[in-house]
C-alpha atoms as a PDB file:
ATOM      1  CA  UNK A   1     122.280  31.697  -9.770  1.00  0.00           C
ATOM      2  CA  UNK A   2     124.015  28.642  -9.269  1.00  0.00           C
ATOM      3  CA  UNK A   3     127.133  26.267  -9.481  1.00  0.00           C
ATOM      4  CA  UNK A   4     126.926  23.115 -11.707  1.00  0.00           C
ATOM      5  CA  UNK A   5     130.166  20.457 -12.022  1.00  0.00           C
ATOM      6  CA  UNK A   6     130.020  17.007 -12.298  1.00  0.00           C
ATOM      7  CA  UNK A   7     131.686  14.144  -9.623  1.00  0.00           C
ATOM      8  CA  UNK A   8     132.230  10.744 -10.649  1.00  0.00           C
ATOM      9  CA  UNK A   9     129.225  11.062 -13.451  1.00  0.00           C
ATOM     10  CA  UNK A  10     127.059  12.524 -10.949  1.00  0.00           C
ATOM     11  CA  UNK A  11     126.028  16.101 -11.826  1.00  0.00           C
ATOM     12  CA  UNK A  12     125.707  18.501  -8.752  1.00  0.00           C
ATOM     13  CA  UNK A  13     123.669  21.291  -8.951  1.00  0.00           C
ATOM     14  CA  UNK A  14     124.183  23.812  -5.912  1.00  0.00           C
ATOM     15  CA  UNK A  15     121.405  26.413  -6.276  1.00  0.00           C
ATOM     16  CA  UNK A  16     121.859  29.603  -3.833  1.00  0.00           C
ATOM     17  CA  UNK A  17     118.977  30.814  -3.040  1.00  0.00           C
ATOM     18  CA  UNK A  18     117.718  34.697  -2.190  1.00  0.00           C
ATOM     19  CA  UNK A  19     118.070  34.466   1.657  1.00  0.00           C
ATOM     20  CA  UNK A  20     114.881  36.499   2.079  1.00  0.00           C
ATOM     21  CA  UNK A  21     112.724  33.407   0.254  1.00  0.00           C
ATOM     22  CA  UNK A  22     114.594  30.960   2.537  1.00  0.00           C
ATOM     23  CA  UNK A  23     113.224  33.011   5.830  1.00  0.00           C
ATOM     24  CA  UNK A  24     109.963  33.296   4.409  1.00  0.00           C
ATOM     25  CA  UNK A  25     109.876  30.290   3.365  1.00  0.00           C
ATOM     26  CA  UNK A  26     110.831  29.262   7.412  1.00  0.00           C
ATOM     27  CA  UNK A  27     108.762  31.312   8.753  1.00  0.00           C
ATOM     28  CA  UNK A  28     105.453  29.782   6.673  1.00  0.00           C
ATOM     29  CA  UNK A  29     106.849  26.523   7.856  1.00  0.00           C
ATOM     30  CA  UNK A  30     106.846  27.162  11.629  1.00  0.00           C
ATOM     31  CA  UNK A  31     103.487  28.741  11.249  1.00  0.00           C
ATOM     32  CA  UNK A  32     102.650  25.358   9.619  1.00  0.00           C
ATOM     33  CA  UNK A  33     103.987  23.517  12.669  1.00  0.00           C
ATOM     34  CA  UNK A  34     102.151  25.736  14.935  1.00  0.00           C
ATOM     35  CA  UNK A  35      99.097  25.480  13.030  1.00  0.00           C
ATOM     36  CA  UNK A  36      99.413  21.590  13.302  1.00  0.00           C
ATOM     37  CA  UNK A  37     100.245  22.087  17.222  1.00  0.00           C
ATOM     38  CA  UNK A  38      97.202  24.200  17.859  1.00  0.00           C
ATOM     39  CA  UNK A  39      95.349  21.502  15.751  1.00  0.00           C
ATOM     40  CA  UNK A  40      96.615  18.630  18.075  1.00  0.00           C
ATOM     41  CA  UNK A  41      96.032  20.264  21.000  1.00  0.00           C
ATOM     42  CA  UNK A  42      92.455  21.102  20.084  1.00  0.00           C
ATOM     43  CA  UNK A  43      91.983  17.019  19.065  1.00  0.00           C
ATOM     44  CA  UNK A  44      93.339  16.298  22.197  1.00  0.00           C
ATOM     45  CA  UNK A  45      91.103  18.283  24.261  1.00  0.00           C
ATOM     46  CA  UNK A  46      88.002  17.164  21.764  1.00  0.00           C
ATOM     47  CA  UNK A  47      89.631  13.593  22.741  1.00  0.00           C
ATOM     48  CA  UNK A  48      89.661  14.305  26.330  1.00  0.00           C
ATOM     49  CA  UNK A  49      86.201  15.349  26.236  1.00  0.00           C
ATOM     50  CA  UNK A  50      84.735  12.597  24.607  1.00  0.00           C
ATOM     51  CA  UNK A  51      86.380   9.970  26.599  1.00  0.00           C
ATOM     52  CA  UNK A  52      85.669  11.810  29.628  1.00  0.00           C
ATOM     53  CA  UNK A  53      82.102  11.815  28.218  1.00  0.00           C
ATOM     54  CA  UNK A  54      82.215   7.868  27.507  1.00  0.00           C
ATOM     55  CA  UNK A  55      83.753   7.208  31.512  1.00  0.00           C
ATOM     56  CA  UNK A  56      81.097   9.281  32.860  1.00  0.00           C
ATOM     57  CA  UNK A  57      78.219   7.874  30.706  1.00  0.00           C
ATOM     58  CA  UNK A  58      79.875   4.174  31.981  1.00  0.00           C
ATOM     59  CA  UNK A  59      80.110   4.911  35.536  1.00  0.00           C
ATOM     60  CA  UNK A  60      76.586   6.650  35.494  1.00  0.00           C
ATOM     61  CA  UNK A  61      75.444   3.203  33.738  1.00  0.00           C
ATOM     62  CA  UNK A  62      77.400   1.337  36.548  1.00  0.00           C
ATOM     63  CA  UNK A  63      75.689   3.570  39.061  1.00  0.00           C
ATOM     64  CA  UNK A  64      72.518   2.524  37.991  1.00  0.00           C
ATOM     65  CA  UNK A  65      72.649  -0.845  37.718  1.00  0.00           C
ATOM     66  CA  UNK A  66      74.284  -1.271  41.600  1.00  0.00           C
ATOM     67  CA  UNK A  67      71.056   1.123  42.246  1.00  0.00           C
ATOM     68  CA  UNK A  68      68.558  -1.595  40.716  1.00  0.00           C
ATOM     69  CA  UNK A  69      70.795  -4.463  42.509  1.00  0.00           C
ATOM     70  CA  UNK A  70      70.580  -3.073  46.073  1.00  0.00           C
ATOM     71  CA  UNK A  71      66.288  -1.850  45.124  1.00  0.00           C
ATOM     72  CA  UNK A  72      65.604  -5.660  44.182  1.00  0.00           C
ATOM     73  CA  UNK A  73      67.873  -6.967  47.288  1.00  0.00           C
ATOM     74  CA  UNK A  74      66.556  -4.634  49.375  1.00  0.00           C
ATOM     75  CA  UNK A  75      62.983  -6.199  48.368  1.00  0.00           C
ATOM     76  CA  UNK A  76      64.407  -9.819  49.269  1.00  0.00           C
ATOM     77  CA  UNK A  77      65.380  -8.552  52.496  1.00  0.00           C
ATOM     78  CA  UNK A  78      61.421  -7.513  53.055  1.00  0.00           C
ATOM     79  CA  UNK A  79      60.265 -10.176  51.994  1.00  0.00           C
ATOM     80  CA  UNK A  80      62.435 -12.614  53.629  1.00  0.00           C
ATOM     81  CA  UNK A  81      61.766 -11.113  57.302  1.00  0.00           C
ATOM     82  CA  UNK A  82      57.903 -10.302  55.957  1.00  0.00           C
ATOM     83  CA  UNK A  83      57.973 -14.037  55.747  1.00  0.00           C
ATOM     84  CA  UNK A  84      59.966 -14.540  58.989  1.00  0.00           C
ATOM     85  CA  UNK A  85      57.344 -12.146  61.030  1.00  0.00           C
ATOM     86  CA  UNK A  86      54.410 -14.642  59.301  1.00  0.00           C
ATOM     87  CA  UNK A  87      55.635 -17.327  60.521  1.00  0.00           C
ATOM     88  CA  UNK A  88      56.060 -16.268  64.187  1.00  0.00           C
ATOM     89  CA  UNK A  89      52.570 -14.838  64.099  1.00  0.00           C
ATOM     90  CA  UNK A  90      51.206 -18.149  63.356  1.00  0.00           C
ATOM     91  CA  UNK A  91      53.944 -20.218  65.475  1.00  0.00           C
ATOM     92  CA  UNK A  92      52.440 -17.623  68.239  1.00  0.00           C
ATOM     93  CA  UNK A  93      48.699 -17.950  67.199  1.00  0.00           C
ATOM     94  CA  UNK A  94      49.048 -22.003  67.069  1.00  0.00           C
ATOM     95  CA  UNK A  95      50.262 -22.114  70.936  1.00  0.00           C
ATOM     96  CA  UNK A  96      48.081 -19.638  71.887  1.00  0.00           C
ATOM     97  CA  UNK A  97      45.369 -21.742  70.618  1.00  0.00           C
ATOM     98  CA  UNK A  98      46.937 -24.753  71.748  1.00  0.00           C
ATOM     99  CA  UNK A  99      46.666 -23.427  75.668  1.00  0.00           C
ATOM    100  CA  UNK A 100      42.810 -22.130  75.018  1.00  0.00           C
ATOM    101  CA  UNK A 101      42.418 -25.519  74.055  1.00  0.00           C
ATOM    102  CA  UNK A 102      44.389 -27.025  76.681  1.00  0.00           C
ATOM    103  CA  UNK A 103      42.791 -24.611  79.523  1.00  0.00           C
ATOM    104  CA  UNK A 104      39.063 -25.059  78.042  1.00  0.00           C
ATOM    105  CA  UNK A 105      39.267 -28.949  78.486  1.00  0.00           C
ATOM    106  CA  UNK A 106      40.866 -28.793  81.975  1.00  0.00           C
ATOM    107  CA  UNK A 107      37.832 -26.379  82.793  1.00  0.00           C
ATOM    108  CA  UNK A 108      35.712 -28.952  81.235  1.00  0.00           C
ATOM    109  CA  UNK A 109      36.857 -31.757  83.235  1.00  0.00           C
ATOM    110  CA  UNK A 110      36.664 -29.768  86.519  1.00  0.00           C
ATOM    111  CA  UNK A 111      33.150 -28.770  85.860  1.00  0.00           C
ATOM    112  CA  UNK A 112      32.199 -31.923  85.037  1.00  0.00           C
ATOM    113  CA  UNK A 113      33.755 -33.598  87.572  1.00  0.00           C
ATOM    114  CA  UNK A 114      31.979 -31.285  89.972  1.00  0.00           C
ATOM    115  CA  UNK A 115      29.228 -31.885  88.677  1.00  0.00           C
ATOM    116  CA  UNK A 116      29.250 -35.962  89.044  1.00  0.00           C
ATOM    117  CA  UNK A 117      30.234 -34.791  92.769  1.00  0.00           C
ATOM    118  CA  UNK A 118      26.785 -33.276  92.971  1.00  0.00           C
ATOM    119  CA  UNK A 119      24.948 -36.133  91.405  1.00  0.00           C
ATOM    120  CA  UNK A 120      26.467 -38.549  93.635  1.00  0.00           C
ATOM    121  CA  UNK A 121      25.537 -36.154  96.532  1.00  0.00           C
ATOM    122  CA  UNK A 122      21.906 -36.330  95.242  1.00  0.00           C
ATOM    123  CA  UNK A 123      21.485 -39.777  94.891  1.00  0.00           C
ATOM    124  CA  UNK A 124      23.055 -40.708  98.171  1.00  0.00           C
ATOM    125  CA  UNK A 125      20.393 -37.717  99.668  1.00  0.00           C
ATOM    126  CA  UNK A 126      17.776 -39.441  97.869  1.00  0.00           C
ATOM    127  CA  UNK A 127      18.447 -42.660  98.787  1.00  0.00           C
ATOM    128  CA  UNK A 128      18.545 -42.097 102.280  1.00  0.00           C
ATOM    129  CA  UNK A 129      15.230 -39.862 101.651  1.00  0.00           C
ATOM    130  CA  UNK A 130      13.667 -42.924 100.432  1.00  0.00           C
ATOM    131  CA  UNK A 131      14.582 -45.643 103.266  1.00  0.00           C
ATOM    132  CA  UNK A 132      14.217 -43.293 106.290  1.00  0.00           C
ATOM    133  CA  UNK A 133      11.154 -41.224 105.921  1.00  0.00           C
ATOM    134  CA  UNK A 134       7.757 -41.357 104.611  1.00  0.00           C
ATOM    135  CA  UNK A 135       7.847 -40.360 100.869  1.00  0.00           C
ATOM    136  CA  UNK A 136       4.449 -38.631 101.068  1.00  0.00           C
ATOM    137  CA  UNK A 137       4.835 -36.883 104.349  1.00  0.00           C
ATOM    138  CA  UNK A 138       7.115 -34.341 102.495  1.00  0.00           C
ATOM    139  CA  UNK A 139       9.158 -33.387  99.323  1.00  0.00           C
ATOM    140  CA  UNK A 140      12.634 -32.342  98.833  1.00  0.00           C
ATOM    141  CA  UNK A 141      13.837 -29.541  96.576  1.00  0.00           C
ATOM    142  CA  UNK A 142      17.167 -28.600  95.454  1.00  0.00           C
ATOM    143  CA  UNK A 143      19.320 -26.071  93.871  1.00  0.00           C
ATOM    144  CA  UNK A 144      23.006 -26.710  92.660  1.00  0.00           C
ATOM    145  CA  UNK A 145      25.554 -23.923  91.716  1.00  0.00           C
ATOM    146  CA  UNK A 146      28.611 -25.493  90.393  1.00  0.00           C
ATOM    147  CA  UNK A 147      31.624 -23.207  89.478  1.00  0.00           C
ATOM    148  CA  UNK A 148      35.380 -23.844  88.511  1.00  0.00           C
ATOM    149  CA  UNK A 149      36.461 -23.086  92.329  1.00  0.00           C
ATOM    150  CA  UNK A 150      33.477 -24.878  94.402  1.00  0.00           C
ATOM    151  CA  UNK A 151      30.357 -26.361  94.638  1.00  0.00           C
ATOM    152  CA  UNK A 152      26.809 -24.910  95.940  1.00  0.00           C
ATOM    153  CA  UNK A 153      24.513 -27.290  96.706  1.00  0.00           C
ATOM    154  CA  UNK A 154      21.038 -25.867  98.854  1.00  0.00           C
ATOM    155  CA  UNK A 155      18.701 -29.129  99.616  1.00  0.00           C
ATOM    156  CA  UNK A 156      15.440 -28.321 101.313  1.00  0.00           C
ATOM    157  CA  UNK A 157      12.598 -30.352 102.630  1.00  0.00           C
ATOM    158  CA  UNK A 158       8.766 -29.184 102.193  1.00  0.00           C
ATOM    159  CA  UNK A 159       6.360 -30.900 103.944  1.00  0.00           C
ATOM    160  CA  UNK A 160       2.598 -30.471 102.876  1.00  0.00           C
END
């Protein structure tokens, strides 16, 4: 049923409508928009997830690579004081060989210059030997001990 009539050439149809269709017809519509709603919300969460997913999947990545970063300085850092500890060792071993060295030529030159102490005392012995007493009449025998601290030296005269 309906009303028709005509304003200004424009024809105006006004329909009226069973109020029972027009409830259905709201009630189909907000089930529609709920639909829809429940449909959002579910994309949203779906959306949620997945970025969440992505952020973790980043920071895990992120995680990882700091991880590598700090294993390879870490590394350096061994290396570094491996190399440090090296070169003390050998700055240690080079003065430690430097006062063998140093101590074994200052023992050296003692002994040795003990030692020309002894000659001297021999020849000056012998010498005397020589001028004051018959050579034949006896013989002289010696034994030297010559250490770092003193000097040993045991002269005796044999006569045959």
């Amino acid at each position: 049923m309906g009303i028709r009539f005509c304003v200004d050439g424009y024809l105006i149809v006004i329909d009226i409508e069973n109020i029972e269709e027009t409830i259905e017809w709201q009630l189909a519509l907000k089930e529609k928009q709920q639909k829809k709603k429940r449909l959002m919300k579910a994309a949203t969460q779906i959306q949620a997830w997945w970025r969440g997913t992505l952020v973790r999947r980043t920071l895990l990545h992120a995680a990882l690579r700091a991880w590598i970063i700090q294993c390879w300085w870490r590394l350096v850092l061994a290396r570094q004081l491996e190399k440090k500890r090296q070169a003390a060792l050998i700055a240690y071993a080079e003065k430690e060989r430097a006062v063998v060295k140093l101590q074994s030529l200052v023992r050296m030159w003692r002994i040795h210059w003990r030692y020309c102490q002894v000659l001297d005392a021999i020849y000056v012995i012998r010498c005397h030997w020589k001028h004051n007493t018959c050579p034949t009449c006896a013989f002289l025998r010696g034994h030297c001990v010559v250490t770092t601290t003193h000097l040993q030296l045991h002269i005796e005269m044999i006569n045959p």
